[in-house]
PDB file of N, CA and C in Angstrom:
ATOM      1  N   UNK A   1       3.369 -22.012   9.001  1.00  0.00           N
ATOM      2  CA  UNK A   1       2.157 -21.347   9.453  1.00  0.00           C
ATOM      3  C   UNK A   1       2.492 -19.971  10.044  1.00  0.00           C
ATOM      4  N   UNK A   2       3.864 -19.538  11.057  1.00  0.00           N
ATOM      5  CA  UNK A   2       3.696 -18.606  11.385  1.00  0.00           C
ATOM      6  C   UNK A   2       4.415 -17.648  10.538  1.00  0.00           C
ATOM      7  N   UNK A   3       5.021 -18.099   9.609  1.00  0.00           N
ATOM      8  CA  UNK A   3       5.657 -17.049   8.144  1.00  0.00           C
ATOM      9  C   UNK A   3       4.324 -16.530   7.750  1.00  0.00           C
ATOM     10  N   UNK A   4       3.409 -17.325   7.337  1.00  0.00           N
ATOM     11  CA  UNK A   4       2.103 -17.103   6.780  1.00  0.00           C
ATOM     12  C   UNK A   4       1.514 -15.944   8.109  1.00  0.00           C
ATOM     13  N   UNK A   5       1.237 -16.390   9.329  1.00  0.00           N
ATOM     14  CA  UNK A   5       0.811 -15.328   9.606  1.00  0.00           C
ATOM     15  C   UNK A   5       1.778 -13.565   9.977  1.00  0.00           C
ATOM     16  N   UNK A   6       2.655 -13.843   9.948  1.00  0.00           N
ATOM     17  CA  UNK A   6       3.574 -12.524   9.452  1.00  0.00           C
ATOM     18  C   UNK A   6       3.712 -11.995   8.176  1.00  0.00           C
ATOM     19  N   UNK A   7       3.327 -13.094   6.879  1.00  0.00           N
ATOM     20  CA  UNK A   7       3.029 -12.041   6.294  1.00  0.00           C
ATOM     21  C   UNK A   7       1.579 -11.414   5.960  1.00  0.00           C
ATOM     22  N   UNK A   8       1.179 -11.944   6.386  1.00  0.00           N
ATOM     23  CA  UNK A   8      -0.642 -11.551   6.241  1.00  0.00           C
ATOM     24  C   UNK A   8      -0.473 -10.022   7.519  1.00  0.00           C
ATOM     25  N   UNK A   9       0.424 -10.243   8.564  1.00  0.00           N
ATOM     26  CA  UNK A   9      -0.010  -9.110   9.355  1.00  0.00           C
ATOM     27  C   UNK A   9       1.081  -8.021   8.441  1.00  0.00           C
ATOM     28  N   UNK A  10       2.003  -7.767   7.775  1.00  0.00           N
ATOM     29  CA  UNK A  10       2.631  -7.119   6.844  1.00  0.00           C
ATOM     30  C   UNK A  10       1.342  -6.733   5.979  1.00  0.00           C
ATOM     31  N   UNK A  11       0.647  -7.105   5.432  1.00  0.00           N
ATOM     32  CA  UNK A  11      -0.199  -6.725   4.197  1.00  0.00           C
ATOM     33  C   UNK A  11      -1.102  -6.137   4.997  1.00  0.00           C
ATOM     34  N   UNK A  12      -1.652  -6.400   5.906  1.00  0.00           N
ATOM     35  CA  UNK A  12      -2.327  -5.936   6.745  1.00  0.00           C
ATOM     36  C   UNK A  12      -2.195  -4.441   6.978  1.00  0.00           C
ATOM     37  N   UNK A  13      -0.669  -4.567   7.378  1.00  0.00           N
ATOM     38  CA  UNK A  13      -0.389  -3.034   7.729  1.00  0.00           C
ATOM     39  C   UNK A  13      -0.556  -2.085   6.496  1.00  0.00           C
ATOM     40  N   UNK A  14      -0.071  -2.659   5.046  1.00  0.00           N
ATOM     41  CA  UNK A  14      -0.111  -2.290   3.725  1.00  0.00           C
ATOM     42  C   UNK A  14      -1.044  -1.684   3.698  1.00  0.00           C
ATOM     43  N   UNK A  15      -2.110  -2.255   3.717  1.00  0.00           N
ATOM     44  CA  UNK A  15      -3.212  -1.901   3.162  1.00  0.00           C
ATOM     45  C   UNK A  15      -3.790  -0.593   4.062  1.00  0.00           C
ATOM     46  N   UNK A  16      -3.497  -0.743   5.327  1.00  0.00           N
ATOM     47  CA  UNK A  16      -3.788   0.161   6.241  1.00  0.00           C
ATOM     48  C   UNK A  16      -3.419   1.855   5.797  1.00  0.00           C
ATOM     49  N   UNK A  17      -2.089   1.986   5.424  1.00  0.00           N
ATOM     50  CA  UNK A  17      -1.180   2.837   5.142  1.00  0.00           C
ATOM     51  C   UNK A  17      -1.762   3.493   3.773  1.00  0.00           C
ATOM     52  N   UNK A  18      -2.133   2.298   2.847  1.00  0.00           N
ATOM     53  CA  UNK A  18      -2.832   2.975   1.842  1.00  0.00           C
ATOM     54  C   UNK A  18      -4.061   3.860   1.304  1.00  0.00           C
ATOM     55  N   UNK A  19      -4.630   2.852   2.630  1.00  0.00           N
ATOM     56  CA  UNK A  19      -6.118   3.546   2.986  1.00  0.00           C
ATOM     57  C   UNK A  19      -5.676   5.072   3.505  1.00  0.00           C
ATOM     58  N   UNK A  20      -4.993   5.192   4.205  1.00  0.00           N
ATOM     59  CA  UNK A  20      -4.322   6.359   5.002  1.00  0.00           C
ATOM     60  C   UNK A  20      -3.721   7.350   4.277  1.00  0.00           C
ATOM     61  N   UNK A  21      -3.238   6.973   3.161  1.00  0.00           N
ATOM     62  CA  UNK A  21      -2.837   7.584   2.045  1.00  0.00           C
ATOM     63  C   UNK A  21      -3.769   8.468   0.968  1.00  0.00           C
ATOM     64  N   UNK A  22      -4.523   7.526   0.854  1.00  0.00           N
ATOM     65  CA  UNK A  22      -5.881   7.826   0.133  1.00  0.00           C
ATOM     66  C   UNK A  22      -6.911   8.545   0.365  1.00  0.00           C
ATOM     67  N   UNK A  23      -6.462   8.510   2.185  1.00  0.00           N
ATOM     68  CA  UNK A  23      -7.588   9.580   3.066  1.00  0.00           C
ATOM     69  C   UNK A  23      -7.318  11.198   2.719  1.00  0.00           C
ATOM     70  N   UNK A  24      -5.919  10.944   3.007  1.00  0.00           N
ATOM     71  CA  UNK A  24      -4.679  12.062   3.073  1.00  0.00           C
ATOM     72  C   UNK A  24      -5.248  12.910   1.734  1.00  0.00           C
ATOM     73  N   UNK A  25      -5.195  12.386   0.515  1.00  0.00           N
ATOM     74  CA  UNK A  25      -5.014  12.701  -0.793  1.00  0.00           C
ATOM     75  C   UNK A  25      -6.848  13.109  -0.735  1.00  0.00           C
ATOM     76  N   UNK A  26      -7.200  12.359  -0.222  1.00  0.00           N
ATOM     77  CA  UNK A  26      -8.655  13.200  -1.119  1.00  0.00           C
ATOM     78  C   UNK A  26      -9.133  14.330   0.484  1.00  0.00           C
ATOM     79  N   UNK A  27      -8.766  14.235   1.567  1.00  0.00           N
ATOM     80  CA  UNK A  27      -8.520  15.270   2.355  1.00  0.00           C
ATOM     81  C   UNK A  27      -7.871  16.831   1.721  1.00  0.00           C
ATOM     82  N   UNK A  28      -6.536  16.366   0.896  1.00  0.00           N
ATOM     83  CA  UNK A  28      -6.116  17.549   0.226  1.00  0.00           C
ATOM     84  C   UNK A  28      -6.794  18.053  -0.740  1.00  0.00           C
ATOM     85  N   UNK A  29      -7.336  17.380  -1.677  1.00  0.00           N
ATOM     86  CA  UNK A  29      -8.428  17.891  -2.193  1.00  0.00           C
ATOM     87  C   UNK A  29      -9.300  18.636  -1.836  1.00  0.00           C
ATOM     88  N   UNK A  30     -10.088  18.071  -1.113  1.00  0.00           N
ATOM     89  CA  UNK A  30     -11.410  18.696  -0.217  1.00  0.00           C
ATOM     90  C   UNK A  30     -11.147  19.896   0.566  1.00  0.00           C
ATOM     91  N   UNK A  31      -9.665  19.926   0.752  1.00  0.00           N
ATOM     92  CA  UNK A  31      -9.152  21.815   1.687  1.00  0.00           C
ATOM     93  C   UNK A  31      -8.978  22.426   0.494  1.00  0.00           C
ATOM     94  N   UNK A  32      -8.442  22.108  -0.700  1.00  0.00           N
ATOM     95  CA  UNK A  32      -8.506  22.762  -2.198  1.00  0.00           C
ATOM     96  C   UNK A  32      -9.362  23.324  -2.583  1.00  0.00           C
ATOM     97  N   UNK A  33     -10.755  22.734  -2.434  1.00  0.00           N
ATOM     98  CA  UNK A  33     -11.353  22.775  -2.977  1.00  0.00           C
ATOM     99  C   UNK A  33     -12.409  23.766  -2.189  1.00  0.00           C
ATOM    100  N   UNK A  34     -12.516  24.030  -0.652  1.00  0.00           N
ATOM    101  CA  UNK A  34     -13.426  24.615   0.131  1.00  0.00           C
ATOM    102  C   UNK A  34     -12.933  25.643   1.077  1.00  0.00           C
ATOM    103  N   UNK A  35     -11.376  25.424   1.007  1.00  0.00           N
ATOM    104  CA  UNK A  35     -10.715  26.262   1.855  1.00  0.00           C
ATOM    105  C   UNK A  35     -10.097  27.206   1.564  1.00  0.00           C
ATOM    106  N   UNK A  36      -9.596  28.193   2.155  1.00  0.00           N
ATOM    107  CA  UNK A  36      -8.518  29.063   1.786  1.00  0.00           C
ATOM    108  C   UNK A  36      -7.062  28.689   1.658  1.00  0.00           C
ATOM    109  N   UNK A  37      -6.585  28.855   0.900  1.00  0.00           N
ATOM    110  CA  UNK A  37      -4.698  28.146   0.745  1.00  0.00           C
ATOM    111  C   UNK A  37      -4.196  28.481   2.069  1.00  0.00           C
ATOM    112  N   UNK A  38      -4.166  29.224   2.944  1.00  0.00           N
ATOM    113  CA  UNK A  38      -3.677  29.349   4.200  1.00  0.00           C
ATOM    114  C   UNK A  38      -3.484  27.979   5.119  1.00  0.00           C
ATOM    115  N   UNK A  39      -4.800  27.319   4.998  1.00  0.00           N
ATOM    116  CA  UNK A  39      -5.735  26.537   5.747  1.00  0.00           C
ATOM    117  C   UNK A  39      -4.908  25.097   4.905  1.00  0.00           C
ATOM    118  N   UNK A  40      -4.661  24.614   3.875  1.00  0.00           N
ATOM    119  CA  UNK A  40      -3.930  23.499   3.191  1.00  0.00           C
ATOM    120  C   UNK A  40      -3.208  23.209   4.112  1.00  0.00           C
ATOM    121  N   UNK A  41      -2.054  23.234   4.267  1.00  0.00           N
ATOM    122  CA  UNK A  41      -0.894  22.730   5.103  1.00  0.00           C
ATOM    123  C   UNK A  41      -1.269  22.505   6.077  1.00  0.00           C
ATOM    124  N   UNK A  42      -2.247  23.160   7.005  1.00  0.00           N
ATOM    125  CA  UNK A  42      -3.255  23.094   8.509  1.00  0.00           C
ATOM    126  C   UNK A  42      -3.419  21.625   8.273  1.00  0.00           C
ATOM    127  N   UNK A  43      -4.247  21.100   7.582  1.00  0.00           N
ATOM    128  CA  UNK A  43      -5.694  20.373   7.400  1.00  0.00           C
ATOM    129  C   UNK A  43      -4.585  18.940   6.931  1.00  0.00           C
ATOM    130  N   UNK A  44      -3.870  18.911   6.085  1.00  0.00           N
ATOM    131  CA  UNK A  44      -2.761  17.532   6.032  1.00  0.00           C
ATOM    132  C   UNK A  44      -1.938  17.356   7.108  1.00  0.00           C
ATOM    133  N   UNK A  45      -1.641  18.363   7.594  1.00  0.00           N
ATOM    134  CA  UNK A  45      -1.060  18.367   8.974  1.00  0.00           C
ATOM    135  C   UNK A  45      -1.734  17.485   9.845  1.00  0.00           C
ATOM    136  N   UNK A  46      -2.942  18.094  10.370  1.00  0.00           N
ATOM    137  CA  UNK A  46      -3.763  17.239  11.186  1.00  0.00           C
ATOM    138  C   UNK A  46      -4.100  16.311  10.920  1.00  0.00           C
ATOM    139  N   UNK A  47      -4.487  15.533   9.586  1.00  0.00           N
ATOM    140  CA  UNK A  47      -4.747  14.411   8.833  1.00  0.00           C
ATOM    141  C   UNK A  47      -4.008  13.361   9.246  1.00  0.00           C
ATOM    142  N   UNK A  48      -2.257  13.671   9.264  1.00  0.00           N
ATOM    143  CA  UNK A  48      -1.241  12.856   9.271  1.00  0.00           C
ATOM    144  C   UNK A  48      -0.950  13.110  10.758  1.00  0.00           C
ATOM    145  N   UNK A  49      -1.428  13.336  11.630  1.00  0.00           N
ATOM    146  CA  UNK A  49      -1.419  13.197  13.218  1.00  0.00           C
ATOM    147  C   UNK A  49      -2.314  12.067  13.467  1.00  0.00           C
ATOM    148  N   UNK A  50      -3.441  12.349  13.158  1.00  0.00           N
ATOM    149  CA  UNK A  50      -4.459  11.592  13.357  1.00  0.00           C
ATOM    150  C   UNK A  50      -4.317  10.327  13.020  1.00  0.00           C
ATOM    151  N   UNK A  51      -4.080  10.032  11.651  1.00  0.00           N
ATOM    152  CA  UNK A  51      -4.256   8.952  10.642  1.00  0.00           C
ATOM    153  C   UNK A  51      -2.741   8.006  10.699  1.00  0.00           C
ATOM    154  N   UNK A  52      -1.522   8.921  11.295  1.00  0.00           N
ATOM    155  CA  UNK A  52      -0.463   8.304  11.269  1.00  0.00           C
ATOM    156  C   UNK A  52       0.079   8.001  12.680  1.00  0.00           C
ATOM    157  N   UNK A  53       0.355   9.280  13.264  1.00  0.00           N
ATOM    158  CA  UNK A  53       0.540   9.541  14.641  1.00  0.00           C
ATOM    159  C   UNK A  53      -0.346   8.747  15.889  1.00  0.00           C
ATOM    160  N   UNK A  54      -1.688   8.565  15.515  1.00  0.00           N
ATOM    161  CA  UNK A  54      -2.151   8.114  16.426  1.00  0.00           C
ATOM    162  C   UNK A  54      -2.178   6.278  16.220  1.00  0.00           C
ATOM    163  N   UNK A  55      -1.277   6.207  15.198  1.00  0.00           N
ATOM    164  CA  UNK A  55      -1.002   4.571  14.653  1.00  0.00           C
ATOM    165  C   UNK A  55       0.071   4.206  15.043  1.00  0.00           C
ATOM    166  N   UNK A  56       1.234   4.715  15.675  1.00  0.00           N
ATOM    167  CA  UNK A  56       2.459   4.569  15.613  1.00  0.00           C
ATOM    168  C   UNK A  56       2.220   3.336  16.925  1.00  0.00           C
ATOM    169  N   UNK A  57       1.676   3.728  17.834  1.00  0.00           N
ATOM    170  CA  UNK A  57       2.278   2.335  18.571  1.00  0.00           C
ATOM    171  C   UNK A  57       1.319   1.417  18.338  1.00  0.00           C
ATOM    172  N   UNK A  58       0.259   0.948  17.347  1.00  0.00           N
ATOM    173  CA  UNK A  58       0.031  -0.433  16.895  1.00  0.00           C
ATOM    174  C   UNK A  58       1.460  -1.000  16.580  1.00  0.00           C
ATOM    175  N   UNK A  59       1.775   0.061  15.412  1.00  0.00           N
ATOM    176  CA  UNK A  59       2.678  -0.550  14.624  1.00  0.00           C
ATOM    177  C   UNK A  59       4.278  -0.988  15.416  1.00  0.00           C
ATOM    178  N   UNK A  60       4.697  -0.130  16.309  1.00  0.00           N
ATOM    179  CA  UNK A  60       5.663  -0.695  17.320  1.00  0.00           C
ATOM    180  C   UNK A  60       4.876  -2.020  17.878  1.00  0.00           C
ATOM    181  N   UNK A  61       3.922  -2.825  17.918  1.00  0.00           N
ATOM    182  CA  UNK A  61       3.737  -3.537  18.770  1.00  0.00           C
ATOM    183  C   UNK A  61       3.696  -4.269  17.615  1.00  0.00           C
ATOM    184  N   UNK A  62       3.173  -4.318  16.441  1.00  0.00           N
ATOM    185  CA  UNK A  62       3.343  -5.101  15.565  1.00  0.00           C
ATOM    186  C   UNK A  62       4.583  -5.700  15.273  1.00  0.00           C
ATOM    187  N   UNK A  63       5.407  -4.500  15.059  1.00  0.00           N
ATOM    188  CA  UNK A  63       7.017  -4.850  14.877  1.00  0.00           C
ATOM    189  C   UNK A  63       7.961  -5.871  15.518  1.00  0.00           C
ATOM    190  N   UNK A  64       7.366  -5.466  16.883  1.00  0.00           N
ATOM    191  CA  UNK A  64       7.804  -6.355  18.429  1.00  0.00           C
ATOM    192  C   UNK A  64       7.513  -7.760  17.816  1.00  0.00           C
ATOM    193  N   UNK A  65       6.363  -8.268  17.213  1.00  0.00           N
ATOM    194  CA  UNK A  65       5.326  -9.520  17.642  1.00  0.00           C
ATOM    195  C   UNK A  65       6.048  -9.941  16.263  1.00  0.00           C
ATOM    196  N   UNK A  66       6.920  -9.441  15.326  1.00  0.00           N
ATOM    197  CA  UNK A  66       7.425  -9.743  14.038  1.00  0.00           C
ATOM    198  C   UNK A  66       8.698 -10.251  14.262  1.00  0.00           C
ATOM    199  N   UNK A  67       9.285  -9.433  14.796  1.00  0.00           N
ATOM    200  CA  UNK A  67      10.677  -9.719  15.103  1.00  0.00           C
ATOM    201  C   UNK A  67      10.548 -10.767  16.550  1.00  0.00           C
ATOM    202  N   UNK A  68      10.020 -11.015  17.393  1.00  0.00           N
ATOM    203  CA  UNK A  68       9.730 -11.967  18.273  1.00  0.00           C
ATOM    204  C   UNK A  68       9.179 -13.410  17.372  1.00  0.00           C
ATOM    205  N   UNK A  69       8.607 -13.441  16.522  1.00  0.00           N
ATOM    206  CA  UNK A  69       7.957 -14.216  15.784  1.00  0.00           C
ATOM    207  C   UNK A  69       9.259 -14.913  14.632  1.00  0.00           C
ATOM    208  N   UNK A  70       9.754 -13.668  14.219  1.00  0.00           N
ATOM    209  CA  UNK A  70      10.646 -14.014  13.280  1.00  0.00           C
ATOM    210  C   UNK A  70      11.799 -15.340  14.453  1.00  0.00           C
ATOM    211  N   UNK A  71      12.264 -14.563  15.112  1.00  0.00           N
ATOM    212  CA  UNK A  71      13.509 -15.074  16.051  1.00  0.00           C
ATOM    213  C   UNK A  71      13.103 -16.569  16.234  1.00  0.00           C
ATOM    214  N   UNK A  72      11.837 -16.862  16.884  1.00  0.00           N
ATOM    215  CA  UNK A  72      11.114 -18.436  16.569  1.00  0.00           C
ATOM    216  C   UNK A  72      11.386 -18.919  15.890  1.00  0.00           C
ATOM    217  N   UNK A  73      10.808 -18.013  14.480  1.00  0.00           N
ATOM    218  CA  UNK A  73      11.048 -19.028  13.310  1.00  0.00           C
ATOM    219  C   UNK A  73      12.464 -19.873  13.069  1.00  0.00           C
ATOM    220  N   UNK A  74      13.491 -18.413  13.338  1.00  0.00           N
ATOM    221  CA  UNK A  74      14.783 -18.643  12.898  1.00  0.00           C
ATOM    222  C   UNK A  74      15.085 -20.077  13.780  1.00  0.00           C
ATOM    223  N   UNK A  75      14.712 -20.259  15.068  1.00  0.00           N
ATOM    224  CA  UNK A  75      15.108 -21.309  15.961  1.00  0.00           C
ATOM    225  C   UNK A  75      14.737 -22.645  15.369  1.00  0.00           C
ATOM    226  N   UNK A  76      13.810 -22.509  14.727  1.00  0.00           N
ATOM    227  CA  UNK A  76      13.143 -24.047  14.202  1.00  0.00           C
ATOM    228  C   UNK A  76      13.728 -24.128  12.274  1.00  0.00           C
ATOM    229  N   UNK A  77      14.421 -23.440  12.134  1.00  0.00           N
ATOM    230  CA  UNK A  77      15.120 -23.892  10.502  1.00  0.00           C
ATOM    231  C   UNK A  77      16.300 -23.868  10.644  1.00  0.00           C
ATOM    232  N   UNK A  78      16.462 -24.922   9.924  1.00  0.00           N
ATOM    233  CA  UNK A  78      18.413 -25.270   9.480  1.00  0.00           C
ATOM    234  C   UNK A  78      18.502 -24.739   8.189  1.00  0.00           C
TER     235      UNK A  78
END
């Protein structure tokens, strides 16, 4: 049960990242497409602060609750 829920919180994060990815990518577009080329590198910049940067300590706490989780597991298999 708790393999199962580590990996569901893994896909979890997956999917997160992709969404984030996807934001990223049609963000670059949309400065392509309305902005001045100056302004590109600006606008993914801030994207990936926001969208990544302001994710970083879920994901440290996730990590924690994985590797704490894992170490359990390891205690209860031969």
């Amino acid at each position: 049960m708790k393999k199962m829920l580590i990996i569901l919180s893994v896909i979890d994060s997956l999917c997160k990242f992709q969404k984030v990815d996807a934001r990223i990518q049609d963000e670059d577009l949309r400065s392509r497409k309305f902005l001045h080329p100056v302004s590109y590198s600006r606008v993914i910049r801030e994207c990936e602060a926001r969208l990544v940067e302001d994710y970083i300590p879920y994901l440290q706490g996730e990590c924690r609750q994985m590797v704490k989780d894992e170490k359990i597991i390891g205690m209860f298999m031969c």
